[in-house]
N, C-alpha and C. Protein backbone atom coordinates (compact mmCIF):
# COMPACT_ATOMS: atom_id res chain seq x y z
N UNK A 1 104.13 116.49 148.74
CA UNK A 1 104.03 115.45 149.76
C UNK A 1 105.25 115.53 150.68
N UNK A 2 105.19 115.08 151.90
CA UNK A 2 106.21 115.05 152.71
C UNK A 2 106.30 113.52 153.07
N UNK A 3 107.38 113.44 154.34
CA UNK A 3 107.37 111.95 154.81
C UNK A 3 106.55 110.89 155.05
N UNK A 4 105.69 111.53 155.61
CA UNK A 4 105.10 111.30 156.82
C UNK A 4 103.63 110.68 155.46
N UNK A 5 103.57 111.94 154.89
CA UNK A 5 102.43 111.34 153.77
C UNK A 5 102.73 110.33 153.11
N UNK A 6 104.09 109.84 152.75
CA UNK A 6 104.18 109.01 151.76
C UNK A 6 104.29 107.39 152.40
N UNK A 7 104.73 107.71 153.48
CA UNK A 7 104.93 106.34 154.21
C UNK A 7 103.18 105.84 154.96
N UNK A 8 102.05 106.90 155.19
CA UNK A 8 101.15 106.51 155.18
C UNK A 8 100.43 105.69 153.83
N UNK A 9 100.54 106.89 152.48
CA UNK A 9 99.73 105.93 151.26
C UNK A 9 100.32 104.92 151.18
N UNK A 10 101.67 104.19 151.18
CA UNK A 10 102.07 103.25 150.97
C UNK A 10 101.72 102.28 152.06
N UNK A 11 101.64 102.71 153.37
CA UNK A 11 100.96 101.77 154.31
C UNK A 11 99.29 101.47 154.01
N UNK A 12 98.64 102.08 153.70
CA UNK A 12 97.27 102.07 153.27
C UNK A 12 97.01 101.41 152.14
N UNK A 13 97.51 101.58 151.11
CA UNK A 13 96.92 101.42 149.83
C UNK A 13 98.06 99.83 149.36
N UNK A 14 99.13 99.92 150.28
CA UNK A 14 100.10 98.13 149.88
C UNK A 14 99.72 97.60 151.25
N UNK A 15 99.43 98.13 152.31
CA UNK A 15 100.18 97.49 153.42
C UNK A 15 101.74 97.28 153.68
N UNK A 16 102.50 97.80 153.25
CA UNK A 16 103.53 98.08 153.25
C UNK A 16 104.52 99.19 154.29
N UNK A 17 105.14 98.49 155.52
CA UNK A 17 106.15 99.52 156.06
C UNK A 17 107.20 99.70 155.46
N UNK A 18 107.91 100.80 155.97
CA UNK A 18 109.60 101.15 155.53
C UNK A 18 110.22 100.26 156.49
N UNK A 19 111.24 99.20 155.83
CA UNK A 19 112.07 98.66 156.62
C UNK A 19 113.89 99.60 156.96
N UNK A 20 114.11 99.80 158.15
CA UNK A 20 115.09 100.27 158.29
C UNK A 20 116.42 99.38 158.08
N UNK A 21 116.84 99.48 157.34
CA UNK A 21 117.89 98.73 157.35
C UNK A 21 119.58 98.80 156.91
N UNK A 22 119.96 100.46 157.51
CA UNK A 22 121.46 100.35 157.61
C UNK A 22 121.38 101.19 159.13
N UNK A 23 122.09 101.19 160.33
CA UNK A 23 122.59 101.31 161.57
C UNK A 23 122.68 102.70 161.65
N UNK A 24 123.81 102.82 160.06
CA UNK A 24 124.30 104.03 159.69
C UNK A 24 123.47 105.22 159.35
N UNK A 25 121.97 105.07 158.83
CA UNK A 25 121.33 105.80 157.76
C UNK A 25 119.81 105.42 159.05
N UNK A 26 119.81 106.28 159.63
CA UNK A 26 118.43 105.97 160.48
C UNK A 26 117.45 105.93 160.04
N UNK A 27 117.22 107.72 159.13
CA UNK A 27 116.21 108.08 158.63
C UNK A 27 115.99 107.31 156.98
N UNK A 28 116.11 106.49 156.88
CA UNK A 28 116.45 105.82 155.44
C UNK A 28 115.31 104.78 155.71
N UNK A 29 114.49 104.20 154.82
CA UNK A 29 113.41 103.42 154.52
C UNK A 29 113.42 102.60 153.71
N UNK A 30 113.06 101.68 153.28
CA UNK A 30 113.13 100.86 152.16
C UNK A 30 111.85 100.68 151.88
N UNK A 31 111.16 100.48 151.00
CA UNK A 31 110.18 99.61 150.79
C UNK A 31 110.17 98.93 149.50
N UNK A 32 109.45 97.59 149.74
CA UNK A 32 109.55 96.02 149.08
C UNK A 32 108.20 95.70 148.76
N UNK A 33 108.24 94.94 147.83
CA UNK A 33 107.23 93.87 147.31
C UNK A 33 107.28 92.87 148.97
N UNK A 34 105.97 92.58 149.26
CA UNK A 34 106.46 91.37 150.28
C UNK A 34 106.68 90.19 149.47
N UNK A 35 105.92 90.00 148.59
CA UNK A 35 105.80 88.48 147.85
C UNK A 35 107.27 88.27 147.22
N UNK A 36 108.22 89.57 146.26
CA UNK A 36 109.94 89.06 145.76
C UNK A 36 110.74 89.55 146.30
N UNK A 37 110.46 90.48 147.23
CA UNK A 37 111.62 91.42 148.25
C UNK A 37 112.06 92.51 147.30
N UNK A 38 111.42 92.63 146.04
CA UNK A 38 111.90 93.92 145.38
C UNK A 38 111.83 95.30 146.33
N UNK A 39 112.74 95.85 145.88
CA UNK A 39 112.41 97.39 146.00
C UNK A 39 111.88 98.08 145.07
N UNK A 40 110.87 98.88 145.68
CA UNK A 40 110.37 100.02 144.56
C UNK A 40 110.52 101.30 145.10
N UNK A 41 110.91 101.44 146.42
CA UNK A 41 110.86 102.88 146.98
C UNK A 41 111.90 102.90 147.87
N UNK A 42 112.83 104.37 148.29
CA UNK A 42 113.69 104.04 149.49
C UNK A 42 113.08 105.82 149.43
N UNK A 43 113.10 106.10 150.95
CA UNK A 43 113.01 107.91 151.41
C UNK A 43 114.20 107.65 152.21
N UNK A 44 115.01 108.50 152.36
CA UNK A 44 115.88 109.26 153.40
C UNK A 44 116.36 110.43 153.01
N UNK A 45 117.07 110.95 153.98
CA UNK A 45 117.52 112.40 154.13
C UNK A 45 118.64 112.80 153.15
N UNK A 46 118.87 113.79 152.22
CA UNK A 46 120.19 113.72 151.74
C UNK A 46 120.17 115.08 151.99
N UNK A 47 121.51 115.52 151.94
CA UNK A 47 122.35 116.79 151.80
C UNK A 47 122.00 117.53 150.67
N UNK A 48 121.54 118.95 150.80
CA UNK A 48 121.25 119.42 149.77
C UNK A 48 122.05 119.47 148.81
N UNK A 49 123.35 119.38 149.12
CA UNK A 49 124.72 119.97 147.88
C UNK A 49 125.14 118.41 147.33
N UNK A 50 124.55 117.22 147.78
CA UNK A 50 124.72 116.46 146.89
C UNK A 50 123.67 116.13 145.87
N UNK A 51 122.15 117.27 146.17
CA UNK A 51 121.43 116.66 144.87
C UNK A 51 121.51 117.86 144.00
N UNK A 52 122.72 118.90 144.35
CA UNK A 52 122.89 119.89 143.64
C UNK A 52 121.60 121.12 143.81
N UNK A 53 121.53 121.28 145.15
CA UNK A 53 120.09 122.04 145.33
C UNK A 53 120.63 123.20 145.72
N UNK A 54 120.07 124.55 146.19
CA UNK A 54 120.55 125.42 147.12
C UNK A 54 120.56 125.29 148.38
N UNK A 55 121.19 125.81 148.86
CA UNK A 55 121.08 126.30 150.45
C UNK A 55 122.15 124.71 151.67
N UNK A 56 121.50 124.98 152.53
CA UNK A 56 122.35 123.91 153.09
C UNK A 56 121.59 122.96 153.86
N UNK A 57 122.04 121.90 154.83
CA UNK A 57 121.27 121.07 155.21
C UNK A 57 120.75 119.92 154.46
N UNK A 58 120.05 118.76 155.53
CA UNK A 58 119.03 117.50 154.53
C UNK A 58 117.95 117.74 153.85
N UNK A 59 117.56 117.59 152.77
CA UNK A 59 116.10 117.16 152.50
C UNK A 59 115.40 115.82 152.05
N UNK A 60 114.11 115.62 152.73
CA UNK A 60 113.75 114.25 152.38
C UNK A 60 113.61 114.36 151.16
N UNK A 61 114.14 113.06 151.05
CA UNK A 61 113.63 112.61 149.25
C UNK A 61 113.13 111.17 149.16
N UNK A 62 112.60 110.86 148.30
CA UNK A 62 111.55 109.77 147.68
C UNK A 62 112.42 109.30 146.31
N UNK A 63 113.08 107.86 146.31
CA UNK A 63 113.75 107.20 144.91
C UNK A 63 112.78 106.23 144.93
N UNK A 64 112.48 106.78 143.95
CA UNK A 64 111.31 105.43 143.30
C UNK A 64 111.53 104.57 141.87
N UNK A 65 110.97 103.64 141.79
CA UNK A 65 111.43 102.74 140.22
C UNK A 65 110.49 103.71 139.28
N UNK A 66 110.67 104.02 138.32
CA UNK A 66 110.40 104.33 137.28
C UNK A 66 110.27 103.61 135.67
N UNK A 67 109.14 104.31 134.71
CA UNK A 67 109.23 103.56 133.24
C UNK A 67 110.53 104.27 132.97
N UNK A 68 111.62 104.00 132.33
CA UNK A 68 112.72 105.04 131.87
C UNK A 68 112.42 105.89 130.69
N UNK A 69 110.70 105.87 130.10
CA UNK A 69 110.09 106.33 128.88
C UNK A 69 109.44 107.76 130.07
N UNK A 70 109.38 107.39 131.33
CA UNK A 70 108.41 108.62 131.92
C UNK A 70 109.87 109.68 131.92
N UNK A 71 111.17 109.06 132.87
CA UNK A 71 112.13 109.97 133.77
C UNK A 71 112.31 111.38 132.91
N UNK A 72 112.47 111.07 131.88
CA UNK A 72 112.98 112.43 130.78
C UNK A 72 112.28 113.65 131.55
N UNK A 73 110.77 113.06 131.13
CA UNK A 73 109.94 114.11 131.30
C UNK A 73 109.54 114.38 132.90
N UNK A 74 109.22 113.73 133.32
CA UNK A 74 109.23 113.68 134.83
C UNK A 74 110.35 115.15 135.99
N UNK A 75 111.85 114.78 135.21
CA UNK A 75 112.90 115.38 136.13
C UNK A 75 112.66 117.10 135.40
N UNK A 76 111.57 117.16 134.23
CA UNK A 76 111.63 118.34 134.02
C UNK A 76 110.34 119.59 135.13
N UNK A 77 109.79 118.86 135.43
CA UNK A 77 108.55 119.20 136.76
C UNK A 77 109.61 119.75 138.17
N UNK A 78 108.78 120.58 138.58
CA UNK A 78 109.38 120.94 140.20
C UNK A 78 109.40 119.71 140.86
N UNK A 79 110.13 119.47 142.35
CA UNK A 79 110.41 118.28 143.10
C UNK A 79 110.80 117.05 142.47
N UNK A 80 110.90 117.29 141.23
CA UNK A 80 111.82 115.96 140.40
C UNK A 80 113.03 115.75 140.27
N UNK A 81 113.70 114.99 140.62
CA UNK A 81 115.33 115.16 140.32
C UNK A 81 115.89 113.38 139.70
N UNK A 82 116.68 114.03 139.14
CA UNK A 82 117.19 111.91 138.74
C UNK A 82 117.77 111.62 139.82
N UNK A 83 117.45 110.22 140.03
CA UNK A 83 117.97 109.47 141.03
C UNK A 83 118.88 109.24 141.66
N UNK A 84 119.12 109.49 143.03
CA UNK A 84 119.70 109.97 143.71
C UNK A 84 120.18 108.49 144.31
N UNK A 85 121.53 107.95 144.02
CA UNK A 85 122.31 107.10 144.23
C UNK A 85 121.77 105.41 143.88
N UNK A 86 120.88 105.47 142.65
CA UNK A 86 120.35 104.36 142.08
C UNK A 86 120.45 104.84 140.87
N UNK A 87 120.17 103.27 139.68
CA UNK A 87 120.79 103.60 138.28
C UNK A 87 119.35 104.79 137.73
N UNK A 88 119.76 106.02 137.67
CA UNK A 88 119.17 107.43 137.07
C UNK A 88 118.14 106.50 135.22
N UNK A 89 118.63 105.84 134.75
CA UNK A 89 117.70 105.51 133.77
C UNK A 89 116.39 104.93 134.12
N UNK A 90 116.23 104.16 135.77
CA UNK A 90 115.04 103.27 135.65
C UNK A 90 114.73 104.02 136.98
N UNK A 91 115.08 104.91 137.87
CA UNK A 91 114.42 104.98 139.12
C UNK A 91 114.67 106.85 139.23
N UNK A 92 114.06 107.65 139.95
CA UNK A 92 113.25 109.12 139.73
C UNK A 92 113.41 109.66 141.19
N UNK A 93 113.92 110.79 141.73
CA UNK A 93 113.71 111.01 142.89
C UNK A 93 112.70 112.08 143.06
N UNK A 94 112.64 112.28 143.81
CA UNK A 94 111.29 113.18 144.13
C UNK A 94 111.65 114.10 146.04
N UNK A 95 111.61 114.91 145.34
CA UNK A 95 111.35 115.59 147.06
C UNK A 95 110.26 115.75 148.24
N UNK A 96 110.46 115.59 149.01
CA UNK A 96 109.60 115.50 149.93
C UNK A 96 109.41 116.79 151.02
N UNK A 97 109.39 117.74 150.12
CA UNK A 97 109.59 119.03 150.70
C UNK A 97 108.04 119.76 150.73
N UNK A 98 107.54 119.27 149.64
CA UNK A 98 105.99 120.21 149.07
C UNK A 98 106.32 120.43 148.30
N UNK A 99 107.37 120.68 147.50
CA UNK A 99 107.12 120.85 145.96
C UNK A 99 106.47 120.06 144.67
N UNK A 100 106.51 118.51 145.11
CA UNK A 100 105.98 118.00 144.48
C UNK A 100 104.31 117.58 144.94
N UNK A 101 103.34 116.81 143.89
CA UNK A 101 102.43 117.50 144.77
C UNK A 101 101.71 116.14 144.62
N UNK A 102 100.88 115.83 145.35
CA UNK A 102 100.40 114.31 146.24
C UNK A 102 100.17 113.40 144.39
N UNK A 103 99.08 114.51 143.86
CA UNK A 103 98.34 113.40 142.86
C UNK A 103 99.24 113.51 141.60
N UNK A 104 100.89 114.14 141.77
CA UNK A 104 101.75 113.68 140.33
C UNK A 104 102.39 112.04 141.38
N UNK A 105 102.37 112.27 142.57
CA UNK A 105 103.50 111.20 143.33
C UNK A 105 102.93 109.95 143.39
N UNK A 106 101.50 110.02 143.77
CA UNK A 106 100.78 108.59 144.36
C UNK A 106 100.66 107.71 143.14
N UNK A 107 100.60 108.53 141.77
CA UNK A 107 100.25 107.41 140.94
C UNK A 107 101.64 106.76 140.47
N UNK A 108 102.58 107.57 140.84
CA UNK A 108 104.35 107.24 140.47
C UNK A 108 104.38 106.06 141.35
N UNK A 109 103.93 106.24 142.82
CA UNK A 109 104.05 104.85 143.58
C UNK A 109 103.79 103.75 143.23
N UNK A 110 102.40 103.89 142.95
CA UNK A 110 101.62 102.95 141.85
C UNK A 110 102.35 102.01 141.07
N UNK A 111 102.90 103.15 140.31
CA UNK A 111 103.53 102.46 139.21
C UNK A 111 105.09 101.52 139.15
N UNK A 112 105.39 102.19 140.25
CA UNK A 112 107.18 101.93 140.99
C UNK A 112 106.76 100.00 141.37
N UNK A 113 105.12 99.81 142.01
CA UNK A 113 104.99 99.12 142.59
C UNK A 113 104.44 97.88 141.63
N UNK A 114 103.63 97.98 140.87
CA UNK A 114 103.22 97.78 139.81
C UNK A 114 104.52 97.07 139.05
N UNK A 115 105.31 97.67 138.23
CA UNK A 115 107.19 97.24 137.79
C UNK A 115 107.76 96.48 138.66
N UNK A 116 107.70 96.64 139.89
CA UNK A 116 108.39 95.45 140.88
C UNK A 116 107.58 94.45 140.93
N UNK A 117 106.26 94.40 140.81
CA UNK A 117 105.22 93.08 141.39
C UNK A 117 105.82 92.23 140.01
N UNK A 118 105.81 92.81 138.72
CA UNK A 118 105.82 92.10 137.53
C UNK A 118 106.99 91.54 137.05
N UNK A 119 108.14 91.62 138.07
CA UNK A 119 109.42 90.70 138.23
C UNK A 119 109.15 89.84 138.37
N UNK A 120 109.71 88.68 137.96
CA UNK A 120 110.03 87.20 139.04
C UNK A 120 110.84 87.03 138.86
């Protein structure tokens, strides 16, 4: 999946936009529960050498909430990586390059979204 895909299923299937919200971080997204303001998802750009990747430059990535019973297994799949500047036990990053692939991600959304609704 790439950007562009993920910010559509989540508009489709929650009604849900990415709210922009640091000045600093353009390409950065948030997305929320509307009903508790949780987060279950943020995409923006990171530097490859801070998620320890090759080569140089940004790549999009996808931090999503996670079961911390899935992450183990999850970060062992292509386009999986632990979470990329959120606590790594409960939330999963994911690349948004094509390596990961629509029907392991959409049901992760699901579920990211699913864990936040069941807060209060």
């Amino acid at each position: 999946m790439n950007r562009e895909q993920v910010k559509k299923h989540i508009k489709d299937y929650y009604a849900i936009e990415g709210e922009s919200l640091w000045a600093s971080f353009p390409n950065y997204l948030v997305f929320r529960n509307p009903r508790n303001k949780k987060w279950f998802g943020i995409i923006g750009d990171v530097e490859r050498s801070k998620l320890k990747l090759k080569g140089t430059g940004k790549v999009d990535v996808l931090v999503i909430k996670s079961d911390p019973l899935l992450i183990g297994s999850l970060i062992k799949n292509e386009g999986f990586l632990p979470a990329y500047h959120m606590n790594k036990e409960s939330w999963v990053s994911v690349l948004l390059d094509g390596s990961a692939k629509a029907e392991d991600v959409k049901p992760l959304i699901g579920l990211a979204y699913d864990i936040i609704d069941k807060k209060k």
